[in-house]
C-alpha atoms as a PDB file:
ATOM      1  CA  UNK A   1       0.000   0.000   0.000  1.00  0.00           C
ATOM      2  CA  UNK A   2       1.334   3.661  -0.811  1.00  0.00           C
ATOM      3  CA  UNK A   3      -0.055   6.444   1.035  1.00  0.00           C
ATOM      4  CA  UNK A   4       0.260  10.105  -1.268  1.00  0.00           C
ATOM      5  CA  UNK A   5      -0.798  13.369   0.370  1.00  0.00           C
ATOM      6  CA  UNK A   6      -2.368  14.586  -2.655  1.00  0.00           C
ATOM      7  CA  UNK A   7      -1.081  18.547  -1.250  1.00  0.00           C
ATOM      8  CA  UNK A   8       2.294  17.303  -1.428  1.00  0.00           C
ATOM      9  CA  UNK A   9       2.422  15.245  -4.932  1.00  0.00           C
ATOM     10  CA  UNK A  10       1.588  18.335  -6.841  1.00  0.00           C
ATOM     11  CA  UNK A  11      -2.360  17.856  -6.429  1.00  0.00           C
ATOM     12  CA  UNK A  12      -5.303  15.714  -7.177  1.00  0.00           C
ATOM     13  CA  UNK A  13      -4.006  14.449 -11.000  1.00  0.00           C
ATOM     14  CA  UNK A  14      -0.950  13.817  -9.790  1.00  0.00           C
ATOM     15  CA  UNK A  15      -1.841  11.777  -7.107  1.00  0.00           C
ATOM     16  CA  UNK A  16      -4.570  10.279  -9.538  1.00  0.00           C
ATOM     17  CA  UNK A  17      -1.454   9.270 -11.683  1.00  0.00           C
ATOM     18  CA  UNK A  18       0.437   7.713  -8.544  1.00  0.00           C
ATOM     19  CA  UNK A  19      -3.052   5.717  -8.536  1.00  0.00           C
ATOM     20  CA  UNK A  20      -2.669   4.380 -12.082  1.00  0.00           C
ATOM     21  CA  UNK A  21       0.871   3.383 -11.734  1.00  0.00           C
ATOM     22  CA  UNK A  22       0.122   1.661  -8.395  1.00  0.00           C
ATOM     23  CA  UNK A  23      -2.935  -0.156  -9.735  1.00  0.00           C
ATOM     24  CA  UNK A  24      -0.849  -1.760 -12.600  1.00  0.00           C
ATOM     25  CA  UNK A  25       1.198  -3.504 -10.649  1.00  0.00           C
ATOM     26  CA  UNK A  26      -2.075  -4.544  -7.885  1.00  0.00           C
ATOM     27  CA  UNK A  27      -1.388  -1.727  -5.159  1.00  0.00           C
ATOM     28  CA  UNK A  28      -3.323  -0.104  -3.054  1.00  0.00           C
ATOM     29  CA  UNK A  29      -3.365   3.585  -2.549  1.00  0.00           C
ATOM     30  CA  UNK A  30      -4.563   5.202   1.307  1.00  0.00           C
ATOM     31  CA  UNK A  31      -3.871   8.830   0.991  1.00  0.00           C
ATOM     32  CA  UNK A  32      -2.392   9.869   3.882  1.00  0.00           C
ATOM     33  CA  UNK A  33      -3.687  12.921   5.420  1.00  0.00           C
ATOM     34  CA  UNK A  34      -2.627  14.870   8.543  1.00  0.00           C
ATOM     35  CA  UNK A  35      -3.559  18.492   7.440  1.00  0.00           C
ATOM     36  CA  UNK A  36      -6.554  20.346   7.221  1.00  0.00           C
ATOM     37  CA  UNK A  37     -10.124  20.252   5.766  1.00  0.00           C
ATOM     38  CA  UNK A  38      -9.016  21.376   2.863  1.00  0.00           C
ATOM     39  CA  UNK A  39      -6.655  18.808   2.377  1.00  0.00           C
ATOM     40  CA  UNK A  40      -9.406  16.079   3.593  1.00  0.00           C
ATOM     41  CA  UNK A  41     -11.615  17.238   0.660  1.00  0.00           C
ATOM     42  CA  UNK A  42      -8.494  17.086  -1.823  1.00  0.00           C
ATOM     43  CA  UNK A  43      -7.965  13.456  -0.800  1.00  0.00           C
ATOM     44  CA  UNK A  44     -11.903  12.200  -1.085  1.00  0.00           C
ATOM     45  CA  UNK A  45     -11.543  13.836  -4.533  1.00  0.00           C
ATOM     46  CA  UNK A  46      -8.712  11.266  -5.685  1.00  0.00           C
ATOM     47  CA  UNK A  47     -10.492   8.414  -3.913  1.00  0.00           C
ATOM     48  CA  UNK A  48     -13.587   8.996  -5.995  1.00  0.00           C
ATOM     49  CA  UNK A  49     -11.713   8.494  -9.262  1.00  0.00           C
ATOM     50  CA  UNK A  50      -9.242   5.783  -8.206  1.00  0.00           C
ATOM     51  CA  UNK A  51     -10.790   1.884  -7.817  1.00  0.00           C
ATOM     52  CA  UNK A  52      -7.801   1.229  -5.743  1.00  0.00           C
ATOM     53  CA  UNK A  53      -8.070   3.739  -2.605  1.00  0.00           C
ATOM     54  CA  UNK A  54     -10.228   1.218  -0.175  1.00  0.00           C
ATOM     55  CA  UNK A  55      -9.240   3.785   2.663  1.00  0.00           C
ATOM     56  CA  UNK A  56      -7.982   7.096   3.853  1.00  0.00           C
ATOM     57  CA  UNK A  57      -5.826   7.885   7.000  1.00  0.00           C
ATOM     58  CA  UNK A  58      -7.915  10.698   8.474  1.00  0.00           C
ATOM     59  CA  UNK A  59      -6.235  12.797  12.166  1.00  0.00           C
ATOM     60  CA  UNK A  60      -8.948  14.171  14.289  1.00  0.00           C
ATOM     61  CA  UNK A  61      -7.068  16.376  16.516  1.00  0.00           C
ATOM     62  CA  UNK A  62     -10.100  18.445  17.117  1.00  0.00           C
END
């Protein structure tokens, strides 16, 4: 499993791409996400258009 922070990869297609090279070769994507809501909403973005995100690491340090 790889775990992109789609703020840090250059964005959502770029993490989308990370996706389609990972699913080739049967991994699984989690993107990893410690920042803010913003960030959050940039990472369910790339797991709606990737099959191969079946979770996201998600903080709550509310």
């Amino acid at each position: 499993m790889i775990m992109p922070e789609a703020v840090r990869t250059g964005g959502i297609m770029e993490t989308k791409k990370i996706a389609a090279i990972a699913e080739i070769y049967y991994v699984q994507v989690s993107p990893h996400n410690p920042n803010n809501a913003l960030c959050t909403v940039a990472s369910l973005h790339v797991m709606a258009i990737i099959p191969n995100a079946p979770v996201m690491e998600f903080v709550d340090d509310q």
